[in-house]
Protein backbone atom coordinates (compact mmCIF):
# COMPACT_ATOMS: atom_id res chain seq x y z
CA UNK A 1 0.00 0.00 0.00
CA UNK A 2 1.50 3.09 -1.27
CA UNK A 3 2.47 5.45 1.65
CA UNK A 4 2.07 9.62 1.36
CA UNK A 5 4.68 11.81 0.68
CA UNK A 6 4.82 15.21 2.48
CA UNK A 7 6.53 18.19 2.89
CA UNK A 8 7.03 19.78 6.35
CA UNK A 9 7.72 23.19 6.60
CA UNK A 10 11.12 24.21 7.83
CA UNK A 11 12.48 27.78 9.74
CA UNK A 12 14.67 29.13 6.14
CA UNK A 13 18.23 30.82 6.89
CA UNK A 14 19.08 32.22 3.78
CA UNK A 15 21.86 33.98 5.39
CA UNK A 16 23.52 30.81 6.02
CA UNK A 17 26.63 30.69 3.54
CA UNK A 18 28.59 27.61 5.22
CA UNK A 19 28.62 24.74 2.57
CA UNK A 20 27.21 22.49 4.98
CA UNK A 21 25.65 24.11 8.17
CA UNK A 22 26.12 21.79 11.26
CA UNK A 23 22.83 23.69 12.79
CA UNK A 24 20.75 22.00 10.74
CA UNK A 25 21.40 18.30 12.23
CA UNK A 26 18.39 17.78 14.15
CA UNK A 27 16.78 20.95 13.64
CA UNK A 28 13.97 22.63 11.19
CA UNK A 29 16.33 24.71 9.68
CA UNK A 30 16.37 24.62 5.69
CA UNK A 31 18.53 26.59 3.17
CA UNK A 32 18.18 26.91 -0.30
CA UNK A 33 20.34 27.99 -2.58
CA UNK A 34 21.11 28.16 -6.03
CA UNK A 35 17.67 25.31 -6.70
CA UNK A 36 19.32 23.13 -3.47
CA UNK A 37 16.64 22.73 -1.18
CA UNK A 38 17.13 21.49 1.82
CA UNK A 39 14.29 19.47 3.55
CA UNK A 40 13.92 19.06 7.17
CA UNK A 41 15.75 17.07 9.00
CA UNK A 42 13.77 13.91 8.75
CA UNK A 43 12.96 12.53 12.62
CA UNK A 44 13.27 8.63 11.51
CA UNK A 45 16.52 8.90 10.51
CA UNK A 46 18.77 7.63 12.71
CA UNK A 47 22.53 7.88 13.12
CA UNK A 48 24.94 4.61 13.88
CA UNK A 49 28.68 4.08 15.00
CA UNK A 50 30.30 1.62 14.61
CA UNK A 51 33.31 -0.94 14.09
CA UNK A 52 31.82 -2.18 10.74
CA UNK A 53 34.56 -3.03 8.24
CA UNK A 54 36.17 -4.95 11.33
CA UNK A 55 39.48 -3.26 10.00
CA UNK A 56 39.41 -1.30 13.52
CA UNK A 57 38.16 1.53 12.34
CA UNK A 58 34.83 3.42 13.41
CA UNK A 59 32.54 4.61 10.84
CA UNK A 60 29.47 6.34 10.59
CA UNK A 61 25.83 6.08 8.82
CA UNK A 62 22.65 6.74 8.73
CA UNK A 63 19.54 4.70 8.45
CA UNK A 64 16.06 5.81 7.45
CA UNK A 65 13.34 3.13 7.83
CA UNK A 66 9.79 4.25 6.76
CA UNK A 67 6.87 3.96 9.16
CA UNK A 68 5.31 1.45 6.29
CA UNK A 69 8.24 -0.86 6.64
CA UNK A 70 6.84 -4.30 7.09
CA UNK A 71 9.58 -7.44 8.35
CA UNK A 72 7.40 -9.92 6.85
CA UNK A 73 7.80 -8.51 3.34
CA UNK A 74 10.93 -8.10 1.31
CA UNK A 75 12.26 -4.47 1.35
CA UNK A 76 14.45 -2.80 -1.43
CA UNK A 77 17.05 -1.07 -0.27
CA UNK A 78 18.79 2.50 -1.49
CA UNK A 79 22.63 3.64 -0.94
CA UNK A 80 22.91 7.69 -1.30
CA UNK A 81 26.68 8.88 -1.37
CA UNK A 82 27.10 12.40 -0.01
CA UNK A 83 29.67 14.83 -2.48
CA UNK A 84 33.29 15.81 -1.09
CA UNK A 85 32.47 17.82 2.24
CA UNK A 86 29.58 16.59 3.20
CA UNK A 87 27.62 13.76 5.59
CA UNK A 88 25.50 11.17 5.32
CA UNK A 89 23.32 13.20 6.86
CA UNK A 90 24.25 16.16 4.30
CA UNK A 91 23.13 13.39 1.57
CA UNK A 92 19.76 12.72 3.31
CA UNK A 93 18.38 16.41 3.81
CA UNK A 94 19.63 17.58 0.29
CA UNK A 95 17.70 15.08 -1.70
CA UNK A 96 14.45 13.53 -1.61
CA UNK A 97 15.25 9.93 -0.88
CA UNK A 98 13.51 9.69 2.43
CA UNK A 99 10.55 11.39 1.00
CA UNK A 100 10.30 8.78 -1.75
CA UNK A 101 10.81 6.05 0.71
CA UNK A 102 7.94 6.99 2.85
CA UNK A 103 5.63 6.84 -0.39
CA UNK A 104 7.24 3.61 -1.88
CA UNK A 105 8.60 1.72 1.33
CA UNK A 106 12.14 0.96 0.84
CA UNK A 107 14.84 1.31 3.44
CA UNK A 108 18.19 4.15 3.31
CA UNK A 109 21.57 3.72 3.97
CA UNK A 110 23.39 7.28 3.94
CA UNK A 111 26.97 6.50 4.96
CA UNK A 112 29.52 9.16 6.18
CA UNK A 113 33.03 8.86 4.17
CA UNK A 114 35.67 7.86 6.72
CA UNK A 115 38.15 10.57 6.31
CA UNK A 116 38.00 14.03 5.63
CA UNK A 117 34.72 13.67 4.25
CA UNK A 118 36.19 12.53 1.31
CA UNK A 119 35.15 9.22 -0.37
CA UNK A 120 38.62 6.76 -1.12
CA UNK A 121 38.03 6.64 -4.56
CA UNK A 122 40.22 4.96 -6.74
CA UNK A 123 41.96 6.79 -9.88
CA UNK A 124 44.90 6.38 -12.72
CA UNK A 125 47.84 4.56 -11.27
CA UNK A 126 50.09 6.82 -13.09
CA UNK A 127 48.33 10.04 -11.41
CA UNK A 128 48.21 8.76 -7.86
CA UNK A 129 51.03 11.19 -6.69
CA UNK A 130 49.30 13.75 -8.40
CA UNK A 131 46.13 13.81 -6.77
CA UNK A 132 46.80 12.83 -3.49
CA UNK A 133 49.52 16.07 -2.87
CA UNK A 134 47.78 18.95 -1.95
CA UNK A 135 47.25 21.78 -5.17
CA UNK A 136 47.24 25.16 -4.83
CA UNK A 137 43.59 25.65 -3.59
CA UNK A 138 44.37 22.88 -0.47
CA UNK A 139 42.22 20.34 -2.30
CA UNK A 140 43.51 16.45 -2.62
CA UNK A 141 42.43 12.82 -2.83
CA UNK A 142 42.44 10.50 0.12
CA UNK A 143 45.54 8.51 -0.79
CA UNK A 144 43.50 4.79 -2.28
CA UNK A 145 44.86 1.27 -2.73
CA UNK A 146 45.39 -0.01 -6.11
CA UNK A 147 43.54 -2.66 -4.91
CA UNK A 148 39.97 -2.80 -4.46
CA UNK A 149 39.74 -5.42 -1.75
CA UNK A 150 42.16 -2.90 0.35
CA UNK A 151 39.47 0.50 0.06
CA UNK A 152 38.07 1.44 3.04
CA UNK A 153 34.94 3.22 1.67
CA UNK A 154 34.68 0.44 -0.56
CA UNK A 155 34.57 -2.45 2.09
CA UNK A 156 32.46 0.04 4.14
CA UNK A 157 29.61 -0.50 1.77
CA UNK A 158 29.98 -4.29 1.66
CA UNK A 159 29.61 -4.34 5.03
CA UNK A 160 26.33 -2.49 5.38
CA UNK A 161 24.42 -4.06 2.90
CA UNK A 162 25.37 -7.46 5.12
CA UNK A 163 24.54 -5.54 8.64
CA UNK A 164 20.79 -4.44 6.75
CA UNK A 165 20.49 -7.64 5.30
CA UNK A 166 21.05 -9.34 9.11
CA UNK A 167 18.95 -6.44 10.96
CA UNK A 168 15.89 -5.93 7.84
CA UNK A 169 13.97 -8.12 5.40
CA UNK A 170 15.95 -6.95 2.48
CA UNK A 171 15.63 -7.71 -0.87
CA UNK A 172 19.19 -9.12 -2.36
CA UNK A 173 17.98 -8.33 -6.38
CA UNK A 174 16.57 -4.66 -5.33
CA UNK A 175 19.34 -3.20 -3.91
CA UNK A 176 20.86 -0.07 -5.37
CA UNK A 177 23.32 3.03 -5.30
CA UNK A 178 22.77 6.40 -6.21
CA UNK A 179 25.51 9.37 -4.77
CA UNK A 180 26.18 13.05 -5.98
CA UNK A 181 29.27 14.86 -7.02
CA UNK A 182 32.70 12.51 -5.43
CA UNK A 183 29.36 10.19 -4.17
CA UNK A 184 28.64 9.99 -7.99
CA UNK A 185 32.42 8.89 -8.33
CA UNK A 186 32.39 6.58 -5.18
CA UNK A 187 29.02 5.39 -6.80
CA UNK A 188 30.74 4.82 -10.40
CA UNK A 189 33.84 2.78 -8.45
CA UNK A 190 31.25 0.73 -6.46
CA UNK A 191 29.58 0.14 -9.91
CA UNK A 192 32.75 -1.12 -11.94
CA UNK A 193 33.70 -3.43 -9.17
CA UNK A 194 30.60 -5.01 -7.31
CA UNK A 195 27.73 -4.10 -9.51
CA UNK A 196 26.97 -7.65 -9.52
CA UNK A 197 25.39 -6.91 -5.76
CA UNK A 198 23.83 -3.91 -6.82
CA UNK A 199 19.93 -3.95 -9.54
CA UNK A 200 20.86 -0.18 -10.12
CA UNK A 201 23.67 2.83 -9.87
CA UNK A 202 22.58 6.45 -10.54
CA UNK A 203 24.63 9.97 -10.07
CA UNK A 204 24.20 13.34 -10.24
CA UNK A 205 27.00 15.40 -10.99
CA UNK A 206 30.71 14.94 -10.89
CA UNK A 207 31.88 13.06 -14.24
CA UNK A 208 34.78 10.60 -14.45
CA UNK A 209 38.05 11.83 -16.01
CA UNK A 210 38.17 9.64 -19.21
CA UNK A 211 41.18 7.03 -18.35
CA UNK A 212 38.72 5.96 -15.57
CA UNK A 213 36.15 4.49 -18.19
CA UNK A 214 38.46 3.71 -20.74
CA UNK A 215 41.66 1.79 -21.39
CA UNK A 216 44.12 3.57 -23.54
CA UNK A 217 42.71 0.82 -26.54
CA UNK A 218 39.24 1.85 -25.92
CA UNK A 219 37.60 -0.85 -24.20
CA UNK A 220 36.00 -0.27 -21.07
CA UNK A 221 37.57 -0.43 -17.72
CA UNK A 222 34.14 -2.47 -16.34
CA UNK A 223 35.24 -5.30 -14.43
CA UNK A 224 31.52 -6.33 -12.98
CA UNK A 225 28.63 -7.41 -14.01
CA UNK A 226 26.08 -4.33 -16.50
CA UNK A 227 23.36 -2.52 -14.12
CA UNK A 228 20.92 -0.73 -15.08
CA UNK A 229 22.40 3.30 -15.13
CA UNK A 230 21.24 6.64 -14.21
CA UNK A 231 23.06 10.15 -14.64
CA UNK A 232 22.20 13.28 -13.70
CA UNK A 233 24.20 16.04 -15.00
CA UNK A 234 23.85 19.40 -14.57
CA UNK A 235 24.07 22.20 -17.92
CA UNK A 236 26.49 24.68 -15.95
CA UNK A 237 28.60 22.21 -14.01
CA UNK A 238 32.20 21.86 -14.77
CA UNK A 239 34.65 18.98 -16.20
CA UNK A 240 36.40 16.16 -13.60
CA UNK A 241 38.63 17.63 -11.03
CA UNK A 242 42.50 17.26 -12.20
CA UNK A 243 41.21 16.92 -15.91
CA UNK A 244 42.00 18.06 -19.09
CA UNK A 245 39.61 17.63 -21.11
CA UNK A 246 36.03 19.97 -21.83
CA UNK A 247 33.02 18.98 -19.94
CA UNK A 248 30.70 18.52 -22.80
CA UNK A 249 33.50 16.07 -23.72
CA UNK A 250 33.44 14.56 -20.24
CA UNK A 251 29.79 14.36 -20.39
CA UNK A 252 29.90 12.61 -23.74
CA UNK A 253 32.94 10.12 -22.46
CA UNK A 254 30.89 9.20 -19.15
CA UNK A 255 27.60 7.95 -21.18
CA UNK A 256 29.30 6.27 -23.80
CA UNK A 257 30.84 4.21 -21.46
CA UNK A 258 27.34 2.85 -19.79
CA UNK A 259 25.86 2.79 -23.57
CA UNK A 260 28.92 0.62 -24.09
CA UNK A 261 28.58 -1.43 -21.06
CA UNK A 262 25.34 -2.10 -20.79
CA UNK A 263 24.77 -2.83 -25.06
CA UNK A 264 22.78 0.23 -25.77
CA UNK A 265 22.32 0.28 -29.56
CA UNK A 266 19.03 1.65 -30.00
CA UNK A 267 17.92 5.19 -30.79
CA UNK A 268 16.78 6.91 -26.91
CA UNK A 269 13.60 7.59 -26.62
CA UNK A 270 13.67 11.34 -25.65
CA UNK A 271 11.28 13.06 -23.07
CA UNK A 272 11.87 16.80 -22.33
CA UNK A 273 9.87 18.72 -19.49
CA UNK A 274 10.71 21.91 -17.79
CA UNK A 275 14.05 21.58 -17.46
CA UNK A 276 14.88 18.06 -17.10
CA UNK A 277 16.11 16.32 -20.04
CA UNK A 278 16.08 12.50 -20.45
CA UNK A 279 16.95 9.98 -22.95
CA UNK A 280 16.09 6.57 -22.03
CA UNK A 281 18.52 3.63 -23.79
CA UNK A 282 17.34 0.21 -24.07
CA UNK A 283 19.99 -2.60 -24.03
CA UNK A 284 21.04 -5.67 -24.49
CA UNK A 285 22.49 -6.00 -20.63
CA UNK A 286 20.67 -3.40 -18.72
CA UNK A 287 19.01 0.08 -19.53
CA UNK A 288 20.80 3.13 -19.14
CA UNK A 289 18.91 6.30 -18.69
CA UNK A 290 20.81 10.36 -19.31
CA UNK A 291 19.47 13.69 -17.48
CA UNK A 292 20.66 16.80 -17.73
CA UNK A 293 18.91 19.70 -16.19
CA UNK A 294 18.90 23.13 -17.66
CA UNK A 295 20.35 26.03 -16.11
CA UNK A 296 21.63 24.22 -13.16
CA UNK A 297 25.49 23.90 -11.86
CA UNK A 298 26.50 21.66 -9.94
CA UNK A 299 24.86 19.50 -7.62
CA UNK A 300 22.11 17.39 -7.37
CA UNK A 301 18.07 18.65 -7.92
CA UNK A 302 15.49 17.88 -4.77
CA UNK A 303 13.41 15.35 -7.00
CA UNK A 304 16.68 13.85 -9.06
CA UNK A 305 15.72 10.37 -6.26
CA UNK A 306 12.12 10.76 -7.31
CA UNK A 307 12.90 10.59 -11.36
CA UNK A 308 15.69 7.84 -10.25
CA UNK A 309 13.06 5.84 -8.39
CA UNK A 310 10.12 6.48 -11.29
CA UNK A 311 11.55 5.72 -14.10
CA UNK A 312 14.57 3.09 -13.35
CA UNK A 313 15.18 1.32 -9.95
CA UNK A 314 11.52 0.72 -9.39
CA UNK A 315 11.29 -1.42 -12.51
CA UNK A 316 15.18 -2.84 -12.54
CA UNK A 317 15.45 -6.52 -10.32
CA UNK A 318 18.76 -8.72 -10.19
CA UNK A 319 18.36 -12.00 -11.29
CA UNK A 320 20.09 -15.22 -8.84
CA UNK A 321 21.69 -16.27 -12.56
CA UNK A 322 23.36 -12.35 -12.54
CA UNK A 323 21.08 -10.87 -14.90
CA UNK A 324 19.28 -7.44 -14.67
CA UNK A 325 15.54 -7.69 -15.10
CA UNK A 326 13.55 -4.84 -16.27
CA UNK A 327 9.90 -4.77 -15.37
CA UNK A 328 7.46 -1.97 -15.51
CA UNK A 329 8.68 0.60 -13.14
CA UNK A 330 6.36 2.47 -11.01
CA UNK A 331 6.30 5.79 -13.74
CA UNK A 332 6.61 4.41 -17.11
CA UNK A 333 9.03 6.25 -19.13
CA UNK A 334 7.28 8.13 -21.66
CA UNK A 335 8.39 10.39 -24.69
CA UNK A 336 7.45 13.52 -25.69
CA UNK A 337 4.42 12.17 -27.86
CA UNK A 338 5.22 15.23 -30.56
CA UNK A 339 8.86 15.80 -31.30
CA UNK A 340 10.91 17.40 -33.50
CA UNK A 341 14.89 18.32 -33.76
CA UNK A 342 16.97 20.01 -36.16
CA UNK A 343 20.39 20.96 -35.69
CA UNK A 344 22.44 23.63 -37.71
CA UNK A 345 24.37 22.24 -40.81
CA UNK A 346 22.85 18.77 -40.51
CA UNK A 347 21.12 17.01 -42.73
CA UNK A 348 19.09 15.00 -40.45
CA UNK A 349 16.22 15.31 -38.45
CA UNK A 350 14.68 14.40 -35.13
CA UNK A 351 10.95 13.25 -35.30
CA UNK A 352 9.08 11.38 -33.11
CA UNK A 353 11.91 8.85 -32.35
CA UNK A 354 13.34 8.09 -35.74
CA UNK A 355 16.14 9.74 -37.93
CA UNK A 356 14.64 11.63 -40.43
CA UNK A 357 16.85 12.58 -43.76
CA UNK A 358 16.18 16.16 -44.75
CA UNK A 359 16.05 17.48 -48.36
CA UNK A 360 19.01 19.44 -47.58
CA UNK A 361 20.66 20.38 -44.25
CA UNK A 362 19.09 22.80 -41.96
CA UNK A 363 21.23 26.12 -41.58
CA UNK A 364 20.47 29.94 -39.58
CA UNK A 365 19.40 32.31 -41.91
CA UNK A 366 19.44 36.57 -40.71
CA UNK A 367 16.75 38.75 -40.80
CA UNK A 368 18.40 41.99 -42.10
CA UNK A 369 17.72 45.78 -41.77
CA UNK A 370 19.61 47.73 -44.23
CA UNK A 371 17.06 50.62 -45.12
CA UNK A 372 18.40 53.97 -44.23
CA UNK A 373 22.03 52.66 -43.16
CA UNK A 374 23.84 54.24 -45.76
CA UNK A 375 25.08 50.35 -47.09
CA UNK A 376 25.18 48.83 -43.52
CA UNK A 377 22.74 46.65 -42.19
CA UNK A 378 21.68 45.27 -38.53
CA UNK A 379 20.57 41.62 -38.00
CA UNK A 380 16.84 41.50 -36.12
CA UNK A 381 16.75 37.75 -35.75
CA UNK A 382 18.56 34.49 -36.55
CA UNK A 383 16.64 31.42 -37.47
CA UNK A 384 16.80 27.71 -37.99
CA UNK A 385 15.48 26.90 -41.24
CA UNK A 386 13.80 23.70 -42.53
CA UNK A 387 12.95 22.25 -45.36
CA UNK A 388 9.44 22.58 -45.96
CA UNK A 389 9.05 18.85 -47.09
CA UNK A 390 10.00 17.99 -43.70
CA UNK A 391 7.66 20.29 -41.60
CA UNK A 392 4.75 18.88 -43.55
CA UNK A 393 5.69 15.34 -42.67
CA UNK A 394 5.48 16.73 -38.85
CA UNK A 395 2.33 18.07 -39.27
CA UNK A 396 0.82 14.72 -41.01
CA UNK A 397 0.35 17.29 -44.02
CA UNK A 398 0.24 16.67 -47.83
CA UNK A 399 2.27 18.84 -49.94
CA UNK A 400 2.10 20.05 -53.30
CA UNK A 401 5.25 22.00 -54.87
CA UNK A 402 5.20 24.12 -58.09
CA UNK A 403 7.39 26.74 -59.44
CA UNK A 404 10.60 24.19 -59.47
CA UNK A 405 10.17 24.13 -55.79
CA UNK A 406 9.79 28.14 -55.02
CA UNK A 407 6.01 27.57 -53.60
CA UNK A 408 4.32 24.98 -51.60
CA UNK A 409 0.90 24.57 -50.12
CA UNK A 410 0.36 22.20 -46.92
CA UNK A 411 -3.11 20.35 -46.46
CA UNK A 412 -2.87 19.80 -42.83
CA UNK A 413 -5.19 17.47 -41.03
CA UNK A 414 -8.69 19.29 -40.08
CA UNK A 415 -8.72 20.95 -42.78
CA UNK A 416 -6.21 23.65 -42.34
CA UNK A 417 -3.81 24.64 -45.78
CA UNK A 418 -0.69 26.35 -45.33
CA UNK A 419 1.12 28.10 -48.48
CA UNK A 420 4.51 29.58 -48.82
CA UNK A 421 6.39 31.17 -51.33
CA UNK A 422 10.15 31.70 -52.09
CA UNK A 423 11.40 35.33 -50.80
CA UNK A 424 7.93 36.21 -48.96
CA UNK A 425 7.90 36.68 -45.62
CA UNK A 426 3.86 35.95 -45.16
CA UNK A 427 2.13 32.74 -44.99
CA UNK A 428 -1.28 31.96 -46.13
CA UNK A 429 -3.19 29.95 -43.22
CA UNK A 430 -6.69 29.10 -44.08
CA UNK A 431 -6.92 31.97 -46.50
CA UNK A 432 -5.69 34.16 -43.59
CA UNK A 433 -1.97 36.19 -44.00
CA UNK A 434 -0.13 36.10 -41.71
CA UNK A 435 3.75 37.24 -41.09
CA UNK A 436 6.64 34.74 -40.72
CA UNK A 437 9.82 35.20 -38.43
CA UNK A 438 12.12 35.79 -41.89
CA UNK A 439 11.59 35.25 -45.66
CA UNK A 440 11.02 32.06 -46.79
CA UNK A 441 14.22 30.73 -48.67
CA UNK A 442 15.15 28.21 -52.10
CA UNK A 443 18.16 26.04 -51.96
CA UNK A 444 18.90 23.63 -54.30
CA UNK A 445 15.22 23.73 -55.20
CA UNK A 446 14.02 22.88 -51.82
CA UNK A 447 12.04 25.53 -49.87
CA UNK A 448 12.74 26.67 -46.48
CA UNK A 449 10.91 27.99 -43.90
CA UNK A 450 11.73 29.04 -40.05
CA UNK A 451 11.53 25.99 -38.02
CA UNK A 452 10.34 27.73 -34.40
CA UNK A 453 7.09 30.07 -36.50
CA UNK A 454 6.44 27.10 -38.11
CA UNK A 455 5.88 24.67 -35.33
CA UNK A 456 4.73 27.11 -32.87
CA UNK A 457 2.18 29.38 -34.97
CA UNK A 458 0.88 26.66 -37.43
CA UNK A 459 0.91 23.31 -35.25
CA UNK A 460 0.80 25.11 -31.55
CA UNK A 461 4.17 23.31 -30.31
CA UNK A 462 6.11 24.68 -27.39
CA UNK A 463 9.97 25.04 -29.41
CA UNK A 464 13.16 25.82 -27.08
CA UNK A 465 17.14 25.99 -29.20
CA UNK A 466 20.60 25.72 -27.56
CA UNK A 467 23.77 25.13 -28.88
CA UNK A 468 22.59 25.28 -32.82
CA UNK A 469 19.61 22.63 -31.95
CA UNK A 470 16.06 23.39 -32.04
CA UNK A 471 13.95 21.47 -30.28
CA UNK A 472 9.78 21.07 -30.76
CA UNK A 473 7.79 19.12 -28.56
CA UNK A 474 4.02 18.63 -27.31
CA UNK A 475 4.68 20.09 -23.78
CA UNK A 476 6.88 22.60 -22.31
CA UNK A 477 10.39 21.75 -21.75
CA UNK A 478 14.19 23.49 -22.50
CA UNK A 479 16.46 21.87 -24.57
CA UNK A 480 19.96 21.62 -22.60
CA UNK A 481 23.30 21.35 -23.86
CA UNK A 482 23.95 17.82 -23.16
CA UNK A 483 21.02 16.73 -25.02
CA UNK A 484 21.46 19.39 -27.44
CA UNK A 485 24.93 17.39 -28.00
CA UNK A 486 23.41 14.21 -27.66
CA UNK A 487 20.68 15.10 -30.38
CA UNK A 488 23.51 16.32 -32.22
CA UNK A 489 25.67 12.66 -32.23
CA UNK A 490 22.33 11.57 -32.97
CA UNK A 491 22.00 13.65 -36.15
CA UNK A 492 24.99 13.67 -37.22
């Protein structure tokens, strides 16, 4: 039986500006800054000490059991990581895992990092003296074994899922990981290792330098079992610490290493709303699933655990024989059921899940003032121009072409007829004129017509563009510029 989920209402400092305020632990304080909430600090969670590893070291961690929780009935169970910095009880008040729990029923593990507040998480051999001297700003890595078996934080984990397992009726194929920022990289060592104990891994935040994906030949550094994969990145977030390389390069090395993993070979099936952008992979292994969320740096959103929980642990079950089921999850992942994607200088398009070829690649064409400017001229828009072939097949219109290709007329469903002509900036709807964005425009005897007037003003779709993509769908959403790189690769 589904528990509720609710909100309690917390005493906001927004003068706080420590990264972590110890004045929240056990209080009603919240802070929120920058789109990180905090939530009050939950009253069921419950802090533990303890000799766990047996390596005589103490460690702490937090448990969260829901009110709903039932010992006669197999319970998932969910590992959050906290980021560099923080607690386990950081992790728990900065997302909405225990929130989730109370609705769905599953039992939290938010473990504390043992030193520094910095997960021991394992990196190049070659850079090890690197990263584990101090750099100018103070900031290094825990020094970390080159062997697994040896880690700490590593064995720290292995030893809590036994001590739930022993205390609660856990469920050994629902168990999962999700951490944000170095949580996301303790969660991405956990998952390379001893994903074999895990039905899920998800992140937020904090890519993986590429030599920790890939060997110098290519192949993937995986040395488990695939899981079904979640991550969250975040538009204005920055590359790996101690890297090189771009983050939209970053970005692109970190999911091709799950799409290689897990034997992703399918198109994603793309759902953009608000500001959270997903692409869900089917594969041969295990699905993956990539979110990035517009206008946000780095960090991890409030309801990143509920989309986690929705649309891939809920549904993703390890199998005795080491296999990940997937089952219907408790939201099922649905596309946009309208969309649309063009991207500058391509000659491919985005609709409704397939690749589309184009009569000729899309391009930006100027709308120019020169009047009066003594030979100068000022440009009063820029915009993404398709092929007018292609717009009718979006709007499930017929098309009829005369004048070697320099007018078309659109018979749209319900009766609605669109024409066009080359050099004209108006449209005739319904025997109705009406103004475009910019002219329309002849190439290679193919018409052209701006992309965002088109799909807005004739078939009422909401349109966002970054990075030289634009981006039409049947609800509001803004395209990010992951997925407007992703859609790209796609394209291209």
């Amino acid at each position: 039986m589904p528990g509720k989920m609710v909100i309690l209402p917390g005493e906001p400092n927004d003068q706080n500006r420590d990264y972590l305020p110890e004045a929240i632990k056990g209080s009603k304080m919240v802070v929120n800054e920058n789109g990180n909430n905090s939530q009050v600090y939950p009253e069921r969670l419950q802090e533990f000490h303890g000799d766990v590893v047996g390596d005589g070291l103490e460690d702490t961690w937090y448990e969260y059991v829901p009110a709903s929780y039932d010992p006669a009935k197999k319970t998932p169970l969910v590992f959050s990581m906290h980021g560099g910095l923080m607690t386990g009880w950081g992790q728990c008040i900065y997302t909405g895992w225990t929130l989730v729990a109370d609705r769905e029923g599953f039992i939290l593990v938010f473990p504390s990092a043992h030193a520094r507040r910095f997960w021991q998480v394992e990196c190049e051999p070659e850079r090890k003296e690197e990263l584990t001297t101090p750099n100018a700003s103070g900031f290094w890595m825990n020094p970390f074994p080159d062997d697994i078996r040896e880690n700490h934080d590593a064995n720290l984990v292995l030893a809590l899922i036994q001590r739930m397992k022993d205390r609660y009726h856990i469920d050994e194929s629902r168990i999962y990981m999700q951490g944000m920022s170095m949580g996301n990289a303790m969660t991405a060592m956990m998952a390379k290792h001893y994903a074999h104990l895990f039905a899920g891994m998800a992140g937020s935040g904090g890519t993986s330098r590429k030599a920790q994906f890939f060997h110098p030949d290519g192949t993937v550094t995986h040395r488990s079992l695939p899981v079904a994969a979640w991550q969250t990145r975040l538009e204005l977030d920055g590359p790996p610490p101690f890297s090189d390389e771009s983050f939209e390069d970053a970005v692109v090395h970190n999911r091709r290493y799950w799409l290689t993993v897990n034997g992703c070979e399918e198109l994603p099936r793309i759902k953009i709303v608000g500001e959270k952008n997903l692409a869900y992979y089917r594969g041969r292994q295990a699905d993956y699933v990539f979110c990035d969320v517009k206008n946000r740096d780095h960090g991890q959103t409030l309801d990143d655990a509920e989309f986690v929980w929705d649309y891939l642990f809920s549904g993703a079950k390890r199998l005795p024989d080491g296999r990940i089921e997937m089952t219907e999850p408790a939201e099922p992942f649905t596309p946009n059921a309208f969309s649309a994607a063009l991207a500058d200088k391509h000659a491919n398009a985005w609709l409704n899940g397939e690749i589309e070829p184009l009569a000729g690649p899309a391009f930006y064409w100027q709308k120019l003032k020169y009047h009066g400017l003594n030979g100068g001229e000022i440009v009063r828009g820029r915009y993404l121009m398709a092929p007018v072939s292609f717009l009718a097949k979006a709007a499930g219109a017929s098309l009829n072409e005369w004048d070697q290709g320099a007018s078309a007329e659109m018979a749209l469903p319900g009766g609605v007829t669109a024409q066009f002509a080359r050099g004209s900036i108006g449209a005739v709807v319904s025997n109705h004129l009406f103004a475009m964005d910019c002219e329309a425009v002849e190439r290679d005897g193919a018409l052209y017509l701006p992309a965002a007037w088109f799909f807005r003003m004739v078939l009422g779709r909401q349109v966002s563009e970054c990075g030289g993509v634009l981006y039409a769908a049947d609800c509001y959403g803004e395209l990010s510029m992951h997925m407007a790189r992703l859609l790209r690769d796609l394209l291209a």
